[in-house]
Protein backbone atom coordinates (compact mmCIF):
# COMPACT_ATOMS: atom_id res chain seq x y z
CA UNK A 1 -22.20 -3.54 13.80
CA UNK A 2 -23.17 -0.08 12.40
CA UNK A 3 -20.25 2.25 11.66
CA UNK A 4 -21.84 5.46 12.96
CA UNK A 5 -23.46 6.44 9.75
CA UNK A 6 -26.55 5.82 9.98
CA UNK A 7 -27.59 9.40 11.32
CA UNK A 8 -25.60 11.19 8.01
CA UNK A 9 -27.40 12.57 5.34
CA UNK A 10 -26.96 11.20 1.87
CA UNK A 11 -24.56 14.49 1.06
CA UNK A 12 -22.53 14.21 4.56
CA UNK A 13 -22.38 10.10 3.53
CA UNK A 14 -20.78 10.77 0.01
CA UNK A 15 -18.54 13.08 1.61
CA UNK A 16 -17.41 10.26 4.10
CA UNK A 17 -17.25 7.74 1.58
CA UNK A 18 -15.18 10.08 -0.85
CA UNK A 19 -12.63 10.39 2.00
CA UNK A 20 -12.46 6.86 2.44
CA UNK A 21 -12.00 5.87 -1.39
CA UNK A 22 -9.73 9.13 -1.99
CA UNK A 23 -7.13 7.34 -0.10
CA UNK A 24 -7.31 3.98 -2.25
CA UNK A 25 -4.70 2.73 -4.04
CA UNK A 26 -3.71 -0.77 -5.63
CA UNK A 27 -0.30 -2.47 -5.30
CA UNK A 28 0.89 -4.94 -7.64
CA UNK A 29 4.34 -6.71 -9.14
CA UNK A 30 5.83 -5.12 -12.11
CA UNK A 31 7.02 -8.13 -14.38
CA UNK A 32 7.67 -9.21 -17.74
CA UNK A 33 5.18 -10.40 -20.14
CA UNK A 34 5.92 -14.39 -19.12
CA UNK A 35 8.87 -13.89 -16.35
CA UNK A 36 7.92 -15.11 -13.03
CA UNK A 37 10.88 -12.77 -11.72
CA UNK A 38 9.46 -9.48 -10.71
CA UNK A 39 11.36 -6.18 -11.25
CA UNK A 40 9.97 -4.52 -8.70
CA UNK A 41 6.53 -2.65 -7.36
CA UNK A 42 4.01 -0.27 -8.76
CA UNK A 43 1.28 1.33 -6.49
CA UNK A 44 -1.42 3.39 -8.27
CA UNK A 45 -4.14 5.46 -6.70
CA UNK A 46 -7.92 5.57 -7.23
CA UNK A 47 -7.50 8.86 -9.04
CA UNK A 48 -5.06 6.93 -11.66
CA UNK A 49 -2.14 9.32 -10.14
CA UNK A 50 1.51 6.93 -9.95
CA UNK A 51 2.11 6.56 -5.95
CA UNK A 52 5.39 4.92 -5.57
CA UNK A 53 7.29 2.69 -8.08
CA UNK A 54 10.21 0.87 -6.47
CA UNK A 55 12.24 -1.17 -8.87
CA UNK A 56 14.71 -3.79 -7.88
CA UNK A 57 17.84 -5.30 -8.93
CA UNK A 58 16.05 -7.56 -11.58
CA UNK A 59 14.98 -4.11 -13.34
CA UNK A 60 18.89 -3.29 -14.16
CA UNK A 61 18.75 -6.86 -16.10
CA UNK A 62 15.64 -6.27 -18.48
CA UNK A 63 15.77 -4.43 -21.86
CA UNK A 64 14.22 -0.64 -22.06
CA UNK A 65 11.30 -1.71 -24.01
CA UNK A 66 10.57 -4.44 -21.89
CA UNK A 67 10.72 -2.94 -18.55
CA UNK A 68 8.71 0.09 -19.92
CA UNK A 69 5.96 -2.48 -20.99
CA UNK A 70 6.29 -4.15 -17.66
CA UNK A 71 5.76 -0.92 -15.92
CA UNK A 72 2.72 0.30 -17.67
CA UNK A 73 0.83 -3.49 -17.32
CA UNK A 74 1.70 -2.91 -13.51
CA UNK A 75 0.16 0.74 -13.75
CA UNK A 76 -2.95 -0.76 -15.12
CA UNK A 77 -3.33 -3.92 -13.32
CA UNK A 78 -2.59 -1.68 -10.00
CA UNK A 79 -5.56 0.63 -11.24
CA UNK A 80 -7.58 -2.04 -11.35
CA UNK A 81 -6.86 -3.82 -8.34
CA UNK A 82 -7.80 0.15 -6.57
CA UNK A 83 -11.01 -0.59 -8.39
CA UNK A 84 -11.61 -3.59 -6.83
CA UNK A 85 -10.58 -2.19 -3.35
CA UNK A 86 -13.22 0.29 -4.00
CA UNK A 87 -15.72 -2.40 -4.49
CA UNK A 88 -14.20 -4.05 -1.42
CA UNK A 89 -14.97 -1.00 0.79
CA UNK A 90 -18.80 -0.84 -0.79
CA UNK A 91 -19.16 -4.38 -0.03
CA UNK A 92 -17.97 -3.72 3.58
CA UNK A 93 -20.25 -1.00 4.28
CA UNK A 94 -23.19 -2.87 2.59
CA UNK A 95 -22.54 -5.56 5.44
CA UNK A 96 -22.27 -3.23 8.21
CA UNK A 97 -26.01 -1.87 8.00
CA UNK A 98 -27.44 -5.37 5.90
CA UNK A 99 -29.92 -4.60 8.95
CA UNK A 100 -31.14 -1.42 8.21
CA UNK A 101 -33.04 -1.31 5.10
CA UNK A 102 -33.00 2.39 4.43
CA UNK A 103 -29.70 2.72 4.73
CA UNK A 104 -28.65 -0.04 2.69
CA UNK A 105 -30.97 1.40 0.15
CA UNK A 106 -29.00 4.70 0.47
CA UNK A 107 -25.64 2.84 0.27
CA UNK A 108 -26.33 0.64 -3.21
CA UNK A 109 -27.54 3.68 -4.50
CA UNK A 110 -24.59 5.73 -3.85
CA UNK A 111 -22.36 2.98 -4.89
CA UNK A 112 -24.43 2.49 -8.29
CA UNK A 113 -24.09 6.31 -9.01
CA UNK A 114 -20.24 5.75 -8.67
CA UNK A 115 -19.46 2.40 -9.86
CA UNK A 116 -18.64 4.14 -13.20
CA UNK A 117 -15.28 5.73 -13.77
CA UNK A 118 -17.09 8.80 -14.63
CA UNK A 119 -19.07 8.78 -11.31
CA UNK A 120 -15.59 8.08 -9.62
CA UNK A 121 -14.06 10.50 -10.63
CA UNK A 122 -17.12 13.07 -9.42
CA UNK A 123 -16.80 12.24 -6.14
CA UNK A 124 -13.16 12.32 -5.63
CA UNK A 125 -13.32 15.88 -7.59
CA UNK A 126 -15.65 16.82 -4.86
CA UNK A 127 -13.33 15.32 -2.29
CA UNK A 128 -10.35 16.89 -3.68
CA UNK A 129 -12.02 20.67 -4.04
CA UNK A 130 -13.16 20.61 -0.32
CA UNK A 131 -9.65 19.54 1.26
CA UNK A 132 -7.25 21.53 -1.06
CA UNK A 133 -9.53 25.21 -2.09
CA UNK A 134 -5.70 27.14 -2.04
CA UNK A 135 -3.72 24.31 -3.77
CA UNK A 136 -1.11 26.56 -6.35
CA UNK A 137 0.47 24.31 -9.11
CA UNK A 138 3.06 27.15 -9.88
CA UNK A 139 4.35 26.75 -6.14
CA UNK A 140 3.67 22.83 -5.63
CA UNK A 141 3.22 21.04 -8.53
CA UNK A 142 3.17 17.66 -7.07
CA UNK A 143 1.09 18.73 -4.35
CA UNK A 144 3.42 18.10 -1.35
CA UNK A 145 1.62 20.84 0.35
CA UNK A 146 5.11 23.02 0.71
């Protein structure tokens, strides 16, 4: 089953594949280094940008230290698991036109040019200049789009 994309140019493509991974983001535990109790949640998005961190009642029990080391091993281990969600959506799309060869061509190419961080980060840019050309930090700093 083809998702419709097959008729896209490669320009309109990374534009519809930088709206899909733009809204990635990884969820994982936030624990202590060896404590099978978790302290809560940490979601991260493909742009490295904290989503939501929900702590729970086990959080009130750990140290400072500790829970601040918890909390950035969930921030990276959540960034990564968005990078393999990335990967995940590739793969998907990879399967979705295995039967047309040009395409497929245009899709592994695409996803070689942003496998890299760097290349990532490109495309999101691009994504993030075409849907927010007015954005003002001074008036919305976290971009709640007051």
């Amino acid at each position: 089953m083809v998702m419709g994309f097959e008729e896209l140019g490669d320009d309109e493509l990374i534009r519809w594949l930088g709206g899909w991974i733009a809204n990635v983001a990884g969820t994982v535990d936030v624990a202590a280094a060896g404590d099978t109790e978790n302290a809560g949640k940490i979601t991260v998005s493909i742009q490295g940008d904290l989503v939501r961190l929900e702590l729970n009642q086990a959080a009130k029990r750990m140290q400072p230290d500790s829970l601040s080391r918890a909390i950035e091993r969930g921030y990276v281990q959540a960034y990564r698991e968005a990078l393999h969600q990335v990967g995940q959506v590739f793969d998907r799309i990879e399967q979705d036109v295995a039967g047309n060869a040009v395409l497929r061509r245009r899709i592994r190419r695409i996803r070689e040019e942003h496998r890299d961080r760097s290349g990532l980060r490109r495309m999101l840019k691009r994504q993030a200049q075409r849907q927010e050309p007015t954005w003002d930090p001074a008036a919305d700093p976290l971009r709640h789009r007051i």
